[in-house]
C-alpha atoms as a PDB file:
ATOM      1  CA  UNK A   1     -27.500-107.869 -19.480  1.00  0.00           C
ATOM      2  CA  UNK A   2     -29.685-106.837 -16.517  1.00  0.00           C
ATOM      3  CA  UNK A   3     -27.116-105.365 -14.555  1.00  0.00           C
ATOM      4  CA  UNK A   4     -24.799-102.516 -15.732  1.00  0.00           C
ATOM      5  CA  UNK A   5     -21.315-100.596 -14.268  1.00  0.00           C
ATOM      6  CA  UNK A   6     -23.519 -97.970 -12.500  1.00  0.00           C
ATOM      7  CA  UNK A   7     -25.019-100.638 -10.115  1.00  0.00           C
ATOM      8  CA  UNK A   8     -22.935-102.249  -9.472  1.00  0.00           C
ATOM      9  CA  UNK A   9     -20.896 -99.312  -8.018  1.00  0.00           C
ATOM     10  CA  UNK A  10     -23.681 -98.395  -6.374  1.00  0.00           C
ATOM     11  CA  UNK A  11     -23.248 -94.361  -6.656  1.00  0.00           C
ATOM     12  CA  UNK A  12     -19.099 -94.639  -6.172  1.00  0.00           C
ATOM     13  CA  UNK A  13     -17.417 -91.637  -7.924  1.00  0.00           C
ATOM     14  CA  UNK A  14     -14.062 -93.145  -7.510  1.00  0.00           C
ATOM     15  CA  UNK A  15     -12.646 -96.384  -8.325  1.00  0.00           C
ATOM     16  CA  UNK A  16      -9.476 -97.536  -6.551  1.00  0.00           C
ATOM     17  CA  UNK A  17      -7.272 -99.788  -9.048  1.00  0.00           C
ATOM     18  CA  UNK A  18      -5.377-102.038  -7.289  1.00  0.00           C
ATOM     19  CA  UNK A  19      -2.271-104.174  -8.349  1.00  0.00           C
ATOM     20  CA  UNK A  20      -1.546-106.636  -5.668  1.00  0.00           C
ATOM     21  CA  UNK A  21       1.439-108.365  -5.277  1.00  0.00           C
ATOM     22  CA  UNK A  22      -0.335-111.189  -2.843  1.00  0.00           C
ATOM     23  CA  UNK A  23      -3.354-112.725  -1.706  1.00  0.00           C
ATOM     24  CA  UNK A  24      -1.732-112.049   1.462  1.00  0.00           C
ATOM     25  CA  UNK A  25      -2.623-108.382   0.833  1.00  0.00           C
ATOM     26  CA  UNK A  26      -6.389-108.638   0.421  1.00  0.00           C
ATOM     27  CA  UNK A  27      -7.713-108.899   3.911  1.00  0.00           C
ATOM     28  CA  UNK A  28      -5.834-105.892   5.498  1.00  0.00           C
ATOM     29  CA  UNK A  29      -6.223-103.887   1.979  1.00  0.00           C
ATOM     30  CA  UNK A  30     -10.523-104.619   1.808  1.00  0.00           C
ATOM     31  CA  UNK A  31     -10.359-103.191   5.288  1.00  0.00           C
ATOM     32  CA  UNK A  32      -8.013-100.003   4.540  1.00  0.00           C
ATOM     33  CA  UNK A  33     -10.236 -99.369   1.530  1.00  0.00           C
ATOM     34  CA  UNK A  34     -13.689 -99.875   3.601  1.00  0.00           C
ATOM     35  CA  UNK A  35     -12.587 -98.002   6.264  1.00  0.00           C
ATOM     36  CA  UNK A  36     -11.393 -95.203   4.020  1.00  0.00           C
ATOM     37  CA  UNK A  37     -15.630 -95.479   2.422  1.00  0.00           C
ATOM     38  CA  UNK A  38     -14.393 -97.180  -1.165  1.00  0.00           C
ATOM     39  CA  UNK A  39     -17.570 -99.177  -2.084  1.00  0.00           C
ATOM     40  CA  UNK A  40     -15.647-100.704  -4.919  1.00  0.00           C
ATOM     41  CA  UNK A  41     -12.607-101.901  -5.857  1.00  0.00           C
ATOM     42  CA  UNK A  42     -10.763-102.704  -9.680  1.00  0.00           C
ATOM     43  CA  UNK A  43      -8.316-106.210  -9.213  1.00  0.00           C
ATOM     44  CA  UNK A  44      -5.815-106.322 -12.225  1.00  0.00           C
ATOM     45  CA  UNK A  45      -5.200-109.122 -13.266  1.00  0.00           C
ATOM     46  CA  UNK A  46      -1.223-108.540 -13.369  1.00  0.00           C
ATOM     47  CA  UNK A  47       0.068-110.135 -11.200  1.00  0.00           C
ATOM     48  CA  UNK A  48      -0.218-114.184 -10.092  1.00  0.00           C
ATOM     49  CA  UNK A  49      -2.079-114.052  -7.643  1.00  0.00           C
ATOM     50  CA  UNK A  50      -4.949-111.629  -8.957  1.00  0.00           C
ATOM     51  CA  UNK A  51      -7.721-114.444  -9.064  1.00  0.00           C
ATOM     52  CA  UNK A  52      -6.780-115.434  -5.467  1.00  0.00           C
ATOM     53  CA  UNK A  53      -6.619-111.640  -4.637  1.00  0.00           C
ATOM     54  CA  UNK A  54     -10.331-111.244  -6.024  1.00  0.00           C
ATOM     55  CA  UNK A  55     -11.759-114.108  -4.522  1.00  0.00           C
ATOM     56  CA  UNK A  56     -10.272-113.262  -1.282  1.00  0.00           C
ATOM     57  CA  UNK A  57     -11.696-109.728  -1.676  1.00  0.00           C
ATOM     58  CA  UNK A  58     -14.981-110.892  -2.645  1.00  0.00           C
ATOM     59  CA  UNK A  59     -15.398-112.578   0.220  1.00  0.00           C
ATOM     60  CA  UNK A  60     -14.727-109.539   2.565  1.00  0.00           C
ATOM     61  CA  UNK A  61     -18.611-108.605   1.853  1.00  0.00           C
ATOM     62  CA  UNK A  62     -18.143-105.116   1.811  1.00  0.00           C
ATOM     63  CA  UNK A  63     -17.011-103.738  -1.707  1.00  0.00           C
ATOM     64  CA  UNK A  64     -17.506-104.592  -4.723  1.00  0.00           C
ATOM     65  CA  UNK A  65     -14.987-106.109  -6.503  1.00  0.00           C
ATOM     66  CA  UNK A  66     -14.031-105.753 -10.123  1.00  0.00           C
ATOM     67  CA  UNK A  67     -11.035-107.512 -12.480  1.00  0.00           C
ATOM     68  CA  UNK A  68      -9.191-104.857 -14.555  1.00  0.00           C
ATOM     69  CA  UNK A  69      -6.667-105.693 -17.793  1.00  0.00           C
ATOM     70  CA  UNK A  70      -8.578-108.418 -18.365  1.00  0.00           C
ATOM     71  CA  UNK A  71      -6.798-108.950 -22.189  1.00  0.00           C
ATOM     72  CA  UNK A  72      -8.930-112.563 -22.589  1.00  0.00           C
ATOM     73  CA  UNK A  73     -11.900-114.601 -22.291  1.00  0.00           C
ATOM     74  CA  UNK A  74     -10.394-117.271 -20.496  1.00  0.00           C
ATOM     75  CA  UNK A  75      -9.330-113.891 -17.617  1.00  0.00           C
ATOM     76  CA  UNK A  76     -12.658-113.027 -17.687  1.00  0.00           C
ATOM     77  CA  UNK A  77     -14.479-116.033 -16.855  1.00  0.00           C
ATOM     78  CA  UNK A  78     -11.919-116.985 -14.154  1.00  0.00           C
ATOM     79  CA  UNK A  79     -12.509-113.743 -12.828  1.00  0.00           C
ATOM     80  CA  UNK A  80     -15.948-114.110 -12.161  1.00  0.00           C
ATOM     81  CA  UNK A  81     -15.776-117.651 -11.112  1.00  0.00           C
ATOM     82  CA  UNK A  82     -13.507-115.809  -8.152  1.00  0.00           C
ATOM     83  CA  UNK A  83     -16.470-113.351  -7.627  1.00  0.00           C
ATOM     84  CA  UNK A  84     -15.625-110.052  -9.844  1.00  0.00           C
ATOM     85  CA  UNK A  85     -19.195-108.284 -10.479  1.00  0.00           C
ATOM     86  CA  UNK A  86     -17.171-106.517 -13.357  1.00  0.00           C
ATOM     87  CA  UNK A  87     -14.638-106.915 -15.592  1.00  0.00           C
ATOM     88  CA  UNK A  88     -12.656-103.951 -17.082  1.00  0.00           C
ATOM     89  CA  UNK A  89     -10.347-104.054 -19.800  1.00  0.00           C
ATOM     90  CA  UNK A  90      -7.476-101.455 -21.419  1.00  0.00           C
ATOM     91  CA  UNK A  91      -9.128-101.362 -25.048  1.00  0.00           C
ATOM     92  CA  UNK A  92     -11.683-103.232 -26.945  1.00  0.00           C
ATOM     93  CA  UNK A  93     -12.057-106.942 -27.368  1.00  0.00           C
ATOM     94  CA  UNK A  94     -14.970-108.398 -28.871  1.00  0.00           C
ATOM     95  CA  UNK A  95     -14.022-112.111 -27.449  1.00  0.00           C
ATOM     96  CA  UNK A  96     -14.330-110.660 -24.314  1.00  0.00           C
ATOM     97  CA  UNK A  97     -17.521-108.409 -24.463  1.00  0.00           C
ATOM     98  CA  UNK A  98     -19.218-111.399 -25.741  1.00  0.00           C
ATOM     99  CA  UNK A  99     -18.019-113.765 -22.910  1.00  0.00           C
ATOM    100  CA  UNK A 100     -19.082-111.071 -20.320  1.00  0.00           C
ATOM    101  CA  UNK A 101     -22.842-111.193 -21.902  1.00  0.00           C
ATOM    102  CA  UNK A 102     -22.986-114.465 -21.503  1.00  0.00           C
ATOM    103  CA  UNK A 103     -22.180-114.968 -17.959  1.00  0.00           C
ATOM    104  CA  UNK A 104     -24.454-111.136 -17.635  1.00  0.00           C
ATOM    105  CA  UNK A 105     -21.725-109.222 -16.005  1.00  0.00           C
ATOM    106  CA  UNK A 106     -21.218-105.861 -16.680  1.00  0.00           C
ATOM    107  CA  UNK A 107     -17.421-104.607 -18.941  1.00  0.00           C
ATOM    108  CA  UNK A 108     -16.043-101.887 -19.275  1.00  0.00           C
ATOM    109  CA  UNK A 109     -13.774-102.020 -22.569  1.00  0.00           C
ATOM    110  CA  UNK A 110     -10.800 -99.365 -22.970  1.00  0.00           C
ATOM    111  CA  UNK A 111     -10.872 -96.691 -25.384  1.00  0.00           C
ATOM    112  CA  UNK A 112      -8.491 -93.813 -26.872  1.00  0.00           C
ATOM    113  CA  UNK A 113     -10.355 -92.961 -29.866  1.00  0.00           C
ATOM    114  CA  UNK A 114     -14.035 -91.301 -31.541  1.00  0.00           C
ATOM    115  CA  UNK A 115     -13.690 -95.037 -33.854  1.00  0.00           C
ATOM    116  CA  UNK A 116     -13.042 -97.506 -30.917  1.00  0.00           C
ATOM    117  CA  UNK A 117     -16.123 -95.191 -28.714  1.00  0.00           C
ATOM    118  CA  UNK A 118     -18.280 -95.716 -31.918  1.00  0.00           C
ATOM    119  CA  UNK A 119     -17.273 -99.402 -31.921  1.00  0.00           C
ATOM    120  CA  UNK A 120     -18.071 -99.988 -28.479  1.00  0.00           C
ATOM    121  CA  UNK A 121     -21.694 -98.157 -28.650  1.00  0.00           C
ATOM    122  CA  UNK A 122     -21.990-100.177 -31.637  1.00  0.00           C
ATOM    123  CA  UNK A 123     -21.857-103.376 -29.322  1.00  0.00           C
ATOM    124  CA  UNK A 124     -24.456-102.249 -27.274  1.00  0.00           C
ATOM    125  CA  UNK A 125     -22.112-100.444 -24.232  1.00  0.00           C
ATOM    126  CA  UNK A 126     -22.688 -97.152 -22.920  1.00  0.00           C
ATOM    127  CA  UNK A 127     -20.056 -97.106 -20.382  1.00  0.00           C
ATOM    128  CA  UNK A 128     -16.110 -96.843 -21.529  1.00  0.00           C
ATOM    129  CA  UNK A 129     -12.814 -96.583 -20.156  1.00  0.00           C
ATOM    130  CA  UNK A 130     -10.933 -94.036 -21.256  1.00  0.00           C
ATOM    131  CA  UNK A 131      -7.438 -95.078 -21.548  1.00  0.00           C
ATOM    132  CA  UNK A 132      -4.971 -93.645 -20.236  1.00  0.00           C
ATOM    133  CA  UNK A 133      -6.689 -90.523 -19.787  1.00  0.00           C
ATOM    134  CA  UNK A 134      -3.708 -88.665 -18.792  1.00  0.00           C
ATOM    135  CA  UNK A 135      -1.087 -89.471 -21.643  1.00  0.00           C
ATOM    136  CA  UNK A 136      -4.732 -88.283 -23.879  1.00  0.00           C
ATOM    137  CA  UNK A 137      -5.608 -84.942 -22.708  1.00  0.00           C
ATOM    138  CA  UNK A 138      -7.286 -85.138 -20.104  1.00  0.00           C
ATOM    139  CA  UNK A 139     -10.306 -83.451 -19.449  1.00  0.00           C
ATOM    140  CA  UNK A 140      -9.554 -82.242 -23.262  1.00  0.00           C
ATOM    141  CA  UNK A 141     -10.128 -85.320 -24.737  1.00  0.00           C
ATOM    142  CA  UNK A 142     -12.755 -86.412 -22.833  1.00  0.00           C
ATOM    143  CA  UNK A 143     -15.076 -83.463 -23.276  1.00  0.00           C
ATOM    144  CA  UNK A 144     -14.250 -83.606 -27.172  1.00  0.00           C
ATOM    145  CA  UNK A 145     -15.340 -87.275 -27.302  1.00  0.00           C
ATOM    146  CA  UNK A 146     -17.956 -86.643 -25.246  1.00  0.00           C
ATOM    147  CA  UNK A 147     -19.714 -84.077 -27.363  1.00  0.00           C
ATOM    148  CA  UNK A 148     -20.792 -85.763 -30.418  1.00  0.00           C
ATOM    149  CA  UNK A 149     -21.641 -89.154 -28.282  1.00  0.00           C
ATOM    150  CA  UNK A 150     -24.062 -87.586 -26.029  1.00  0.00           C
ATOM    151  CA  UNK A 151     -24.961 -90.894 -24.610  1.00  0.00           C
ATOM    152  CA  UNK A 152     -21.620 -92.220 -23.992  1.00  0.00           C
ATOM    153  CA  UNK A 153     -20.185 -92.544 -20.166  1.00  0.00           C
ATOM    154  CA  UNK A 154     -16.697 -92.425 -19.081  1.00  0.00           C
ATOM    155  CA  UNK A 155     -14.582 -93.950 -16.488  1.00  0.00           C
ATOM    156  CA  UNK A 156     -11.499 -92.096 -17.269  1.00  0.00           C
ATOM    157  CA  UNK A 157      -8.455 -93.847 -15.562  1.00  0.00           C
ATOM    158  CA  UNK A 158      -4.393 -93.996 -16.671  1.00  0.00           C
ATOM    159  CA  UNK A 159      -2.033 -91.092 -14.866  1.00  0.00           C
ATOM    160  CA  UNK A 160      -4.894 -89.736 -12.614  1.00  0.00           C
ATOM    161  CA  UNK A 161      -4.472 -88.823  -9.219  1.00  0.00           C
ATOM    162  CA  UNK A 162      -6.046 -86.913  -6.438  1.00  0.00           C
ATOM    163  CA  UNK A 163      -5.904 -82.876  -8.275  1.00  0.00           C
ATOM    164  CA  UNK A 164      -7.798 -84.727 -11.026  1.00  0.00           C
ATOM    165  CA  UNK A 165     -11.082 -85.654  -9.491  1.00  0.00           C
ATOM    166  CA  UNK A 166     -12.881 -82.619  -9.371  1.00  0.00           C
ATOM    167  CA  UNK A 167     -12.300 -81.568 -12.954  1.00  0.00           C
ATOM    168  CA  UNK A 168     -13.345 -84.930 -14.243  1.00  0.00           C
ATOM    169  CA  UNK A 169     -16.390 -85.886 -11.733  1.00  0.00           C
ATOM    170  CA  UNK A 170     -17.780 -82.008 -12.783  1.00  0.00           C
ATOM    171  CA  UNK A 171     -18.425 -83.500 -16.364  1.00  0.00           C
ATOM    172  CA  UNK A 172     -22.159 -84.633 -16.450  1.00  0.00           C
ATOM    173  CA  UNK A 173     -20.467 -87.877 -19.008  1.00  0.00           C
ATOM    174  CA  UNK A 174     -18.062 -89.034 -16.042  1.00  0.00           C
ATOM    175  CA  UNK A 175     -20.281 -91.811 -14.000  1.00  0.00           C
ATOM    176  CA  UNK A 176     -16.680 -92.691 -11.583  1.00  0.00           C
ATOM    177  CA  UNK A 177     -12.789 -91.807 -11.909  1.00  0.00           C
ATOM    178  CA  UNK A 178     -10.155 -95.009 -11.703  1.00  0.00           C
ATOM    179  CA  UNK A 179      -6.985 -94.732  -9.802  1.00  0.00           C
ATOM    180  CA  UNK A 180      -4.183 -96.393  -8.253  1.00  0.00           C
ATOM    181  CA  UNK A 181      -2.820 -93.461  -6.170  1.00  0.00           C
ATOM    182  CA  UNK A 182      -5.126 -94.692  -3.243  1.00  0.00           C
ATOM    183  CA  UNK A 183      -3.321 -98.074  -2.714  1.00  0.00           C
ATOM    184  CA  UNK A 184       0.122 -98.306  -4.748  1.00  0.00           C
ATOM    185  CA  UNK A 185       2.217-101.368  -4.643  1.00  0.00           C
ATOM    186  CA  UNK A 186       4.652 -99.494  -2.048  1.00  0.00           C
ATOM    187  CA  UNK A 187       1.814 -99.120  -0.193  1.00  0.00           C
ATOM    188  CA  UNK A 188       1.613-102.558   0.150  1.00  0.00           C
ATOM    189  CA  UNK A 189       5.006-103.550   0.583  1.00  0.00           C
ATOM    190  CA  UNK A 190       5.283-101.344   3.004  1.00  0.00           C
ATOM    191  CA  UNK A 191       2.587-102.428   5.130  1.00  0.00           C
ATOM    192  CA  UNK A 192       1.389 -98.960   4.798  1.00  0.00           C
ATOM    193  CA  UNK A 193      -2.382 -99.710   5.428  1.00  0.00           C
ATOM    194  CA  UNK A 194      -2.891 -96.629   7.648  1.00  0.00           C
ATOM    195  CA  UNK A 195      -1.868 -94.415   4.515  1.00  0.00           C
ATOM    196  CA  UNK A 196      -4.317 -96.528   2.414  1.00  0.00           C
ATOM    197  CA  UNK A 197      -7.174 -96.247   4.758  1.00  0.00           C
ATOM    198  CA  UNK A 198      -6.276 -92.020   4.704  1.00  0.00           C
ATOM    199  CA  UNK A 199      -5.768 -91.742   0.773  1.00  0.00           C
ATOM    200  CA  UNK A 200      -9.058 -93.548   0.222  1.00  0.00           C
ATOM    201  CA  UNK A 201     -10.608 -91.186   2.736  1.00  0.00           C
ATOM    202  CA  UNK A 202      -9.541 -87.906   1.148  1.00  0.00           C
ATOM    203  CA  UNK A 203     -10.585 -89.301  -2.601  1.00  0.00           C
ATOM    204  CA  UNK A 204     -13.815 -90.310  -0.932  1.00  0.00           C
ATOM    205  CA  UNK A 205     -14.272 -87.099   0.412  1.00  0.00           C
ATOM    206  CA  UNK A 206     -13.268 -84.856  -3.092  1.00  0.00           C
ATOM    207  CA  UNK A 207     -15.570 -87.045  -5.014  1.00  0.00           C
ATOM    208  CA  UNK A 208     -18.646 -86.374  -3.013  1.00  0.00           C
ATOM    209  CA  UNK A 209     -17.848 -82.513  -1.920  1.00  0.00           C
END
């Protein structure tokens, strides 16, 4: 692949994950999220209108846009025929890791174990999601995994929220945190872009100070 997770964020420490009940959502949410400084953004694909949701974020121009619990091929290439410059996904599929080399976008595959780390570094991938970091240990977990696969990067996400940042972007193996506090779906339902645009601001600011 010539492009990789890191670039594509572009030096983002923090990843908001966003489930999103309508395309109707995207415009106003892109701009809460810009506005806030996110430079990137993780679509799941969980509800029906995710594809819409990424396309329509795409579009917007100014973050990059990512598909999370992507669980197929077929999820993957729709998602980048919408415009996702990554796909992430809850644990390790090699249907999809294959399909995401050959259309050279970057994935992210899920892991909770040393065995499905040492099958993913196997495949070539540096870069893993741990998942869900939380319900794991934590910090814990992460720094034991971390030890014996020195060249291993982690995008810890699952139960993370704001008091979490700074313990996991002060481990030299964490390249960006994912979350969904930033933009929940009562957020959305609510209308409640001015909290976005403020939660997004204060994760922005703990994972650069």
């Amino acid at each position: 692949m010539t492009t990789d997770l890191a670039s594509e964020l572009a030096g983002a420490r923090v990843l908001p994950v966003l489930t999103v009940p309508s395309v109707a959502h995207a415009g106003p949410l892109a701009d809460a999220l810009t506005a806030g400084g996110a430079r990137c953004a993780e679509v799941t694909f969980r509800t029906p209108d995710a594809e819409q949701v990424v396309k329509a974020m795409a579009a917007h121009g100014g973050l990059a846009v990512g598909a999370g619990t992507v669980l197929t091929s077929e999820q993957a290439e729709r998602a980048v025929v919408a415009g996702a410059r990554f796909i992430v996904s809850p644990g390790y599929d090699a249907d999809v890791v294959a399909t995401c080399r050959e259309l050279d976008v970057p994935v992210v595959p899920g892991i909770a174990t040393a065995t499905e780390l040492m099958r993913a570094l196997r495949a070539g991938l540096d870069t893993v999601k741990l998942f869900p970091a939380e319900p794991l240990g934590g910090i814990g977990i992460l720094k034991a995994l971390a030890a014996p696969f020195p060249q291993a990067r982690f995008l810890p996400t699952g139960g993370v929220g704001p008091a979490h940042l700074p313990v996991y972007l002060s481990h030299p193996a964490v390249l960006a945190v994912g979350g969904s506090w930033m933009a929940t779906t009562g957020h959305l339902r609510r209308g409640d872009y001015d909290g976005i645009r403020r939660l997004t601001a204060e994760a922005v600011r703990r994972s650069t100070g």
